[in-house]
PDB file of N, CA and C in Angstrom:
ATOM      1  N   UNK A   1      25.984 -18.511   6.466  1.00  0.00           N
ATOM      2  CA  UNK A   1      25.273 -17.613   7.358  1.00  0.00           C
ATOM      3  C   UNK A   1      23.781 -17.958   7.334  1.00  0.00           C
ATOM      4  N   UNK A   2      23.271 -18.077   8.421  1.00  0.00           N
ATOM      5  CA  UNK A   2      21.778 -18.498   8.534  1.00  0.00           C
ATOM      6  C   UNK A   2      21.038 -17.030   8.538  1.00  0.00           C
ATOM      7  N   UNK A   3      19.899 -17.502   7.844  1.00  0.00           N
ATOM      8  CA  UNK A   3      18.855 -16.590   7.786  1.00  0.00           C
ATOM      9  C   UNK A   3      17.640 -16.059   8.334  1.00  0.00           C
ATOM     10  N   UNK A   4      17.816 -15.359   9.265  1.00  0.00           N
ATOM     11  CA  UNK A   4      16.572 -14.854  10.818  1.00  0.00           C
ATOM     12  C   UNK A   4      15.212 -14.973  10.018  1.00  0.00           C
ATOM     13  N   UNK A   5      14.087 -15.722  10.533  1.00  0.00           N
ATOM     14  CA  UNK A   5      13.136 -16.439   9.730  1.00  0.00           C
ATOM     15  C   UNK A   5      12.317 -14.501   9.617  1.00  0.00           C
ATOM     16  N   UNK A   6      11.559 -13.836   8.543  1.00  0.00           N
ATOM     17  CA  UNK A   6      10.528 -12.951   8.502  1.00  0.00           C
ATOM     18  C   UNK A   6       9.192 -13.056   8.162  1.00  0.00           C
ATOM     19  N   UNK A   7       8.423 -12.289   8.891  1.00  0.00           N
ATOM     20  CA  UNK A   7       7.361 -12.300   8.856  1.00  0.00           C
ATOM     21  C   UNK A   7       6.807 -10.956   7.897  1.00  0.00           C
ATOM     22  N   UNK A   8       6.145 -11.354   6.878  1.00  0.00           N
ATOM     23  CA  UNK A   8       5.682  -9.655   6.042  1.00  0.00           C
ATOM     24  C   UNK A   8       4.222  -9.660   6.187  1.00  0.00           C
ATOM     25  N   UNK A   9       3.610  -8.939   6.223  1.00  0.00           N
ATOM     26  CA  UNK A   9       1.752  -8.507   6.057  1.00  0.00           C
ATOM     27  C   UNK A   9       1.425  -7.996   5.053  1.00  0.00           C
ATOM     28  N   UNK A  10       0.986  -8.685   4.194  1.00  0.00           N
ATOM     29  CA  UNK A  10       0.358  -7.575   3.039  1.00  0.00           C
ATOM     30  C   UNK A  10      -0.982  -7.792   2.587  1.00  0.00           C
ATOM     31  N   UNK A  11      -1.171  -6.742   1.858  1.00  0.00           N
ATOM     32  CA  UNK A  11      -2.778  -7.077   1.750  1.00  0.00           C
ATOM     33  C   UNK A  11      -3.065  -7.609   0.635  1.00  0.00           C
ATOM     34  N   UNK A  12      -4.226  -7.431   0.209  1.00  0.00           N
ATOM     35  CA  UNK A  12      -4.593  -8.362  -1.125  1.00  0.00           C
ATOM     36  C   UNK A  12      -4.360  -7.482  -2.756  1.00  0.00           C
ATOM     37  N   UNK A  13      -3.812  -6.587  -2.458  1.00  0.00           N
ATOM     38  CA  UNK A  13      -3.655  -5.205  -3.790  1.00  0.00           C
ATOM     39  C   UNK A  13      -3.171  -6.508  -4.725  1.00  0.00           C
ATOM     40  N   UNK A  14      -3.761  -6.430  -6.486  1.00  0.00           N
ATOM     41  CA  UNK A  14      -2.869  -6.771  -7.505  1.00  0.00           C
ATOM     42  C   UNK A  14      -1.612  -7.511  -7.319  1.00  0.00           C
ATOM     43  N   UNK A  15      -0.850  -6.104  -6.946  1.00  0.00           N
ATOM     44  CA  UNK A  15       0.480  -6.799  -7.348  1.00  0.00           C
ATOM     45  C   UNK A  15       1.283  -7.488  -5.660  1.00  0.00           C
ATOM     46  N   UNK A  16       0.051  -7.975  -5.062  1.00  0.00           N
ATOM     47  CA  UNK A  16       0.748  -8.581  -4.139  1.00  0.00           C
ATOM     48  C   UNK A  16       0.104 -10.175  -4.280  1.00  0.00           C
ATOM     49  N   UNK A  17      -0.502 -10.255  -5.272  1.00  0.00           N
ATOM     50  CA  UNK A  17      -1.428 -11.742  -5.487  1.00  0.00           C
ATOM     51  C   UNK A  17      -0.879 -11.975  -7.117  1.00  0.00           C
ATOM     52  N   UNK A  18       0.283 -11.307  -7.584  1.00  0.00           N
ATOM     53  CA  UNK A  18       0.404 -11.556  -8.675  1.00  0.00           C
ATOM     54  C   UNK A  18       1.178 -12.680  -9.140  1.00  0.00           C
ATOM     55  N   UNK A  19       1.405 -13.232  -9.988  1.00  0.00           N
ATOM     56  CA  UNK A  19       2.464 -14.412 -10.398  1.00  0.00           C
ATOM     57  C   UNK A  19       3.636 -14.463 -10.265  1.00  0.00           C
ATOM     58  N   UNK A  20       3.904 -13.117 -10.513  1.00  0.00           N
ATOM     59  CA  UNK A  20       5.347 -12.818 -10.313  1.00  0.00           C
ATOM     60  C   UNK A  20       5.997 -12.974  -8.673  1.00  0.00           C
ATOM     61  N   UNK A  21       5.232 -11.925  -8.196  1.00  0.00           N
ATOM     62  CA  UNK A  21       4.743 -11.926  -6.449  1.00  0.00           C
ATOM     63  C   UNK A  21       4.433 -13.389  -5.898  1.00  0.00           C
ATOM     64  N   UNK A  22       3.624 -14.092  -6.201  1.00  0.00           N
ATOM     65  CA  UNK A  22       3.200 -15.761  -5.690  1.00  0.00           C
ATOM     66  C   UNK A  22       4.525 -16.257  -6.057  1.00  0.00           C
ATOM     67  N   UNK A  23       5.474 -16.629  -7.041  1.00  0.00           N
ATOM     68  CA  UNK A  23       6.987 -17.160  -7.076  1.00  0.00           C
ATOM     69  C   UNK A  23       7.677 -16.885  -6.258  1.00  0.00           C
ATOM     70  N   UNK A  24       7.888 -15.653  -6.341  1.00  0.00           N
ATOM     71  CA  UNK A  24       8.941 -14.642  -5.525  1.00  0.00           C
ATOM     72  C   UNK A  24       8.786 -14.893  -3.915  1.00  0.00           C
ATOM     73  N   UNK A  25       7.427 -14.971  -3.566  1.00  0.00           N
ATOM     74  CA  UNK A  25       7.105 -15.435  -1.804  1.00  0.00           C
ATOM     75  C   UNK A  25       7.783 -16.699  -1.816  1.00  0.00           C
ATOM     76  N   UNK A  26       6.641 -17.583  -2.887  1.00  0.00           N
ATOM     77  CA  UNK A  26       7.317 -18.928  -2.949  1.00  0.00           C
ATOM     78  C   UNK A  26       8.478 -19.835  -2.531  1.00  0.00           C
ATOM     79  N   UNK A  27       9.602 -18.691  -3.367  1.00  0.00           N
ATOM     80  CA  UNK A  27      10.980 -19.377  -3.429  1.00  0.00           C
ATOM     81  C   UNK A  27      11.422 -18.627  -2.021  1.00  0.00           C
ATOM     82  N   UNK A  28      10.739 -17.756  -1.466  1.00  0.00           N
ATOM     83  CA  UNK A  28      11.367 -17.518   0.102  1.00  0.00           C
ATOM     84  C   UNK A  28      10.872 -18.047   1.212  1.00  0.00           C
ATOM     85  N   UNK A  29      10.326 -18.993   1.125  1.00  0.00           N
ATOM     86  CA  UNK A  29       9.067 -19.562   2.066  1.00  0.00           C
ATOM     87  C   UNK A  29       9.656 -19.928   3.220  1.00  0.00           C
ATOM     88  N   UNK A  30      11.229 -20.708   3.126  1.00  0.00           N
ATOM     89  CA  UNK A  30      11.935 -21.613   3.821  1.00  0.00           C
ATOM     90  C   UNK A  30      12.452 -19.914   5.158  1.00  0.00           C
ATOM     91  N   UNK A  31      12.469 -18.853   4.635  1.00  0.00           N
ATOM     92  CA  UNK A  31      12.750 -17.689   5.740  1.00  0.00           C
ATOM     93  C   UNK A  31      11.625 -16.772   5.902  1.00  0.00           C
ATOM     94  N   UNK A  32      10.904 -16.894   4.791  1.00  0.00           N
ATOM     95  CA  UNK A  32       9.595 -15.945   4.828  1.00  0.00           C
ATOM     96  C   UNK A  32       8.354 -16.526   5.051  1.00  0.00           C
ATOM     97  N   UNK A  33       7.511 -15.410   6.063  1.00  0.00           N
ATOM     98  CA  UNK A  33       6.152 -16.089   6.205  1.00  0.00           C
ATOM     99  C   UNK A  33       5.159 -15.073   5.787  1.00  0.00           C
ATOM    100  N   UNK A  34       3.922 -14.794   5.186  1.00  0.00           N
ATOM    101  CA  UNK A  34       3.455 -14.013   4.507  1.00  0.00           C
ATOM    102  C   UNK A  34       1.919 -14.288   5.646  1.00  0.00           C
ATOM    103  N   UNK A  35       1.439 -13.331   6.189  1.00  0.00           N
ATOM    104  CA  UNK A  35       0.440 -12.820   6.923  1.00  0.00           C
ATOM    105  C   UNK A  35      -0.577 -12.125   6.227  1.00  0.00           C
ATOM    106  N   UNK A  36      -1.699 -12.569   5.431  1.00  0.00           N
ATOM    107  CA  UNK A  36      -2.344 -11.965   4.777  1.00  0.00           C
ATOM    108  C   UNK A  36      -3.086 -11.134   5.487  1.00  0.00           C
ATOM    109  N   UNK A  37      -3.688  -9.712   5.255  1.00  0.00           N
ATOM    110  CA  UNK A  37      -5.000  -8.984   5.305  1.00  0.00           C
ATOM    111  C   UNK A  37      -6.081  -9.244   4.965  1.00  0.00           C
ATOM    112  N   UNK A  38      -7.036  -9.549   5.654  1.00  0.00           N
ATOM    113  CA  UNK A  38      -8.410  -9.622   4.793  1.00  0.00           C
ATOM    114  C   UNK A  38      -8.439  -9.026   3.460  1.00  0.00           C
ATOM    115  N   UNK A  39      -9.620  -9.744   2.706  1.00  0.00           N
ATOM    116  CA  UNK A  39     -10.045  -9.022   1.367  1.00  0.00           C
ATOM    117  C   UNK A  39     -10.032  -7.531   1.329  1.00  0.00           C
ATOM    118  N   UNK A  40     -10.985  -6.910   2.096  1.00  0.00           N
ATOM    119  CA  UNK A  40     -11.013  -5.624   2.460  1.00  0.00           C
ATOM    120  C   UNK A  40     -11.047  -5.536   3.741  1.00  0.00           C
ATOM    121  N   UNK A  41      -9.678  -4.514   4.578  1.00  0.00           N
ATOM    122  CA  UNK A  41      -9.678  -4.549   5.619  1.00  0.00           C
ATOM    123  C   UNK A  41      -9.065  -3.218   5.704  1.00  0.00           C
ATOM    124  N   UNK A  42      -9.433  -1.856   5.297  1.00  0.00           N
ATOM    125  CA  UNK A  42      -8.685  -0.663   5.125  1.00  0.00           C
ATOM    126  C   UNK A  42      -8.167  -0.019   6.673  1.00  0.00           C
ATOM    127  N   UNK A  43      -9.270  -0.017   7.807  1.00  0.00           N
ATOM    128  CA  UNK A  43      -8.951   0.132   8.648  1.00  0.00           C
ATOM    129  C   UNK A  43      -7.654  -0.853   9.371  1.00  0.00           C
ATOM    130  N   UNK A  44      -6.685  -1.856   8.293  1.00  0.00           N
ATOM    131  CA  UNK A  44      -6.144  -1.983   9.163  1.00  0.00           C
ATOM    132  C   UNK A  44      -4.995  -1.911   8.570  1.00  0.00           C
ATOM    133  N   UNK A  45      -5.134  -0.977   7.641  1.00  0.00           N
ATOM    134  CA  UNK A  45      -3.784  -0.899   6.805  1.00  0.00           C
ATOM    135  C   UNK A  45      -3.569   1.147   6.821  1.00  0.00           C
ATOM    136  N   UNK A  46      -2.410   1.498   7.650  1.00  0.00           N
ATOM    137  CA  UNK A  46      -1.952   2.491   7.977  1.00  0.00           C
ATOM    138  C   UNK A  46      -2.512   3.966   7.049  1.00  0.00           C
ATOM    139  N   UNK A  47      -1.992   3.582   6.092  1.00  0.00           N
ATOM    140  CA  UNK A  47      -2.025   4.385   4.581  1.00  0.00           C
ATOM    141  C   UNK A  47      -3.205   4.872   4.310  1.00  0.00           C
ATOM    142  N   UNK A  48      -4.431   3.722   4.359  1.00  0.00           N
ATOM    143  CA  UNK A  48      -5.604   4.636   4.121  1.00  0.00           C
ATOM    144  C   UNK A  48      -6.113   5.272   4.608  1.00  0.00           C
ATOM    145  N   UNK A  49      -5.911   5.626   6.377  1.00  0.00           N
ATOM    146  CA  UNK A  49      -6.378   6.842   6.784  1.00  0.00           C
ATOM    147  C   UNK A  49      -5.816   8.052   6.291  1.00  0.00           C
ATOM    148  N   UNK A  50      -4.560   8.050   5.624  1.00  0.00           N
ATOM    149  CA  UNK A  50      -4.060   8.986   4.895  1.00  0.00           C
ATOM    150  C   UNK A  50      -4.441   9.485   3.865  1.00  0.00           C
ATOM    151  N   UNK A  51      -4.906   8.297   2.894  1.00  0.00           N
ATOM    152  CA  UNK A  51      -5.509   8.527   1.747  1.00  0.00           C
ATOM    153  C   UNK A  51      -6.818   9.259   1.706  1.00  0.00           C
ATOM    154  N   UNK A  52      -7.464   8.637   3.088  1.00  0.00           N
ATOM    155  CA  UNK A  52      -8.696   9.193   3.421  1.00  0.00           C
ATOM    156  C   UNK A  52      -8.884  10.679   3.128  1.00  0.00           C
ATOM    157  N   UNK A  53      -8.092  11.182   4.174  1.00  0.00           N
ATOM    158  CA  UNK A  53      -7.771  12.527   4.643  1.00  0.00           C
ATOM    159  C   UNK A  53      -7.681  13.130   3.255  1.00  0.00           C
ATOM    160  N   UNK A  54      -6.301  12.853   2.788  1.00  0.00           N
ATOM    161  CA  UNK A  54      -6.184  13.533   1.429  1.00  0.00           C
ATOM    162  C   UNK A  54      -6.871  14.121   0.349  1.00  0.00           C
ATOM    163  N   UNK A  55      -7.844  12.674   0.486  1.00  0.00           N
ATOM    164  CA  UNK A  55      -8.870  12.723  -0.991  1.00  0.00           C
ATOM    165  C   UNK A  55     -10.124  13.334  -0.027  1.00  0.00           C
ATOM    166  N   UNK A  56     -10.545  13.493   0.974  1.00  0.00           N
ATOM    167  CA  UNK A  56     -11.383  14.067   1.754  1.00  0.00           C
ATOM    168  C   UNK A  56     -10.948  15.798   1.879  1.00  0.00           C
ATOM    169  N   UNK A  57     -10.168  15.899   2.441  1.00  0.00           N
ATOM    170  CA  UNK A  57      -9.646  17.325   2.710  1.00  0.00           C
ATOM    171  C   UNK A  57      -9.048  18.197   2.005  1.00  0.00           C
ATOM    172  N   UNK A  58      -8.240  17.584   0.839  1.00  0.00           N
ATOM    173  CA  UNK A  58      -7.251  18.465   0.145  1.00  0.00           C
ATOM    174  C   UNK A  58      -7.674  18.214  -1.436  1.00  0.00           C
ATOM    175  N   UNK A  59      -8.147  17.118  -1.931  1.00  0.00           N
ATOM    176  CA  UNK A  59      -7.953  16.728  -2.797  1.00  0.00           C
ATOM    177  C   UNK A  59      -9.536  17.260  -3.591  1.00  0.00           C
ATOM    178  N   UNK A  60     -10.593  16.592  -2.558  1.00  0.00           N
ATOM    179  CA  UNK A  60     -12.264  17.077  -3.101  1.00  0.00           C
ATOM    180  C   UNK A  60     -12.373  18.062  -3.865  1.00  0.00           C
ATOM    181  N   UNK A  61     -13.465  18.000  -5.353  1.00  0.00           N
ATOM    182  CA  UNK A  61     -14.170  18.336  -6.223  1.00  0.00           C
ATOM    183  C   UNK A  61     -13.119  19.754  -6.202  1.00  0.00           C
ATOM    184  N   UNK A  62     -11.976  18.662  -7.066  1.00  0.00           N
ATOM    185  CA  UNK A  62     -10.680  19.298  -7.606  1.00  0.00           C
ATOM    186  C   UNK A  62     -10.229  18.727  -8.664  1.00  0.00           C
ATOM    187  N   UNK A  63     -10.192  19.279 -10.010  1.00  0.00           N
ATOM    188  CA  UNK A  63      -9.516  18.778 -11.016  1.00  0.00           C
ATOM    189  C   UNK A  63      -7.891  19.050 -11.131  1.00  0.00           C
ATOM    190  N   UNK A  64      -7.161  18.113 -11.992  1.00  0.00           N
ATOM    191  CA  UNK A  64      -5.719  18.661 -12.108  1.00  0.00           C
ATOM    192  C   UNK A  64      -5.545  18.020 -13.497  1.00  0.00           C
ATOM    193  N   UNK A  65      -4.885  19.187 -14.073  1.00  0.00           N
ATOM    194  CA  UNK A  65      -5.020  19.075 -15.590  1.00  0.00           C
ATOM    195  C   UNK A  65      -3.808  17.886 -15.971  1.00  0.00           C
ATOM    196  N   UNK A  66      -2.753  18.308 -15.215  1.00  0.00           N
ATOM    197  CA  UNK A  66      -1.459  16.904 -15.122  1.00  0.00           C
ATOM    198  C   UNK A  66      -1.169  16.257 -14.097  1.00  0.00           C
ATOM    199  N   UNK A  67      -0.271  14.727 -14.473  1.00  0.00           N
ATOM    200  CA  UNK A  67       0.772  14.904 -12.998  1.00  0.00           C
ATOM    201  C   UNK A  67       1.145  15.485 -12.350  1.00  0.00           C
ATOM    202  N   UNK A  68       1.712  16.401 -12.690  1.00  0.00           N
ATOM    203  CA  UNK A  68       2.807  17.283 -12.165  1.00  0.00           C
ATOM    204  C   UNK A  68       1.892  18.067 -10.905  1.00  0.00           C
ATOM    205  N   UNK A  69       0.633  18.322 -11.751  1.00  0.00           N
ATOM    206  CA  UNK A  69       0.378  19.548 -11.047  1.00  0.00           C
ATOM    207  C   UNK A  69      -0.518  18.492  -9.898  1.00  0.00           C
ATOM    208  N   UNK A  70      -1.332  17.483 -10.094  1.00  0.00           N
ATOM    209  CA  UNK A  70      -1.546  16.597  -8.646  1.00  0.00           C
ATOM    210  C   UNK A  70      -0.541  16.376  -7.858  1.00  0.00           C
ATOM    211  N   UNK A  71       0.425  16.178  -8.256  1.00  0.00           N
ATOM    212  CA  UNK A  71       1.588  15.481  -6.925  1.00  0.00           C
ATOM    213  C   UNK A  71       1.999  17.159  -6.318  1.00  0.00           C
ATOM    214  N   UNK A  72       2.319  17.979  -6.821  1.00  0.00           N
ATOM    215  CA  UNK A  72       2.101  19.592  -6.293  1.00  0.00           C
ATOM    216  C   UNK A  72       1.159  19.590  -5.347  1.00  0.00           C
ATOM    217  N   UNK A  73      -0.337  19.660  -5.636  1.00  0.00           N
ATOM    218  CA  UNK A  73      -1.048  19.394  -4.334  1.00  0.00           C
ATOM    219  C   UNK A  73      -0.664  18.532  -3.396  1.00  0.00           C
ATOM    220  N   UNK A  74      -0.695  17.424  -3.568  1.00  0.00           N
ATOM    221  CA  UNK A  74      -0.818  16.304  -3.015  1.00  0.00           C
ATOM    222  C   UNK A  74       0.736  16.547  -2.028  1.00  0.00           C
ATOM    223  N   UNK A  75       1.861  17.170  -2.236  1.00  0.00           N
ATOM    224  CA  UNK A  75       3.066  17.285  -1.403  1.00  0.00           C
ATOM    225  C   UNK A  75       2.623  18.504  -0.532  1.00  0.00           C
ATOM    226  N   UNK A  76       2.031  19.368  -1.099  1.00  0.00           N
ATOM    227  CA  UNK A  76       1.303  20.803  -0.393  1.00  0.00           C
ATOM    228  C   UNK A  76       0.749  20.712   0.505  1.00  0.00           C
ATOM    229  N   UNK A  77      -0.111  19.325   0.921  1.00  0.00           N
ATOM    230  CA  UNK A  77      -1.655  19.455   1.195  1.00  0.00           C
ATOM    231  C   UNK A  77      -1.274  19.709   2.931  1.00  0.00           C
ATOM    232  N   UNK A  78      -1.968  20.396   3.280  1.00  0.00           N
ATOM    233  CA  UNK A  78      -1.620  19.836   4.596  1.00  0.00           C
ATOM    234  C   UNK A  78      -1.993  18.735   5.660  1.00  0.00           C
ATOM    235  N   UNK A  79      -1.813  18.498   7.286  1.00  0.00           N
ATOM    236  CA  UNK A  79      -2.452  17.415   7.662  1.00  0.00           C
ATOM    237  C   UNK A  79      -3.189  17.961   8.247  1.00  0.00           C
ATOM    238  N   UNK A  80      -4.666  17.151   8.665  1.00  0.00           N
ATOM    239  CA  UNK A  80      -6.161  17.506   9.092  1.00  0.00           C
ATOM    240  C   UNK A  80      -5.903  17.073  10.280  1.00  0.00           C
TER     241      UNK A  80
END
């Protein structure tokens, strides 16, 4: 069975420049093609307007004593 060639985008985070990650593309190269993001390019990655929001709207000059109790907010919060 042949394999429909893919295209992935990712950005430059850690664990997408990592060793493990650089093999792993590597050995898929022959079906996979990897589309990098600029160094910093937040506006073009979905998520951080989310993050934005979050840590802007819900999250600001707010402590949380645990996990538990950040991801509580953070599922709570609403959207802006």
């Amino acid at each position: 069975m042949a394999t429909k060639p893919v295209v992935i985008v990712l950005d430059n985070g850690p664990v997408h420049v990592s060793k493990a990650t650089s093999a792993a593309l590597a050995a898929r190269a022959h079906w996979l093609t990897v589309e990098w993001l600029p160094k910093y390019a937040p506006e073009l990655n979905d998520i951080e307007v989310v993050w934005h929001d979050l840590k802007a709207f819900n999250l600001a000059h707010k402590t949380f004593t645990d996990v538990d109790t950040l991801d509580a907010a953070i599922h709570s919060a609403s959207p802006t």
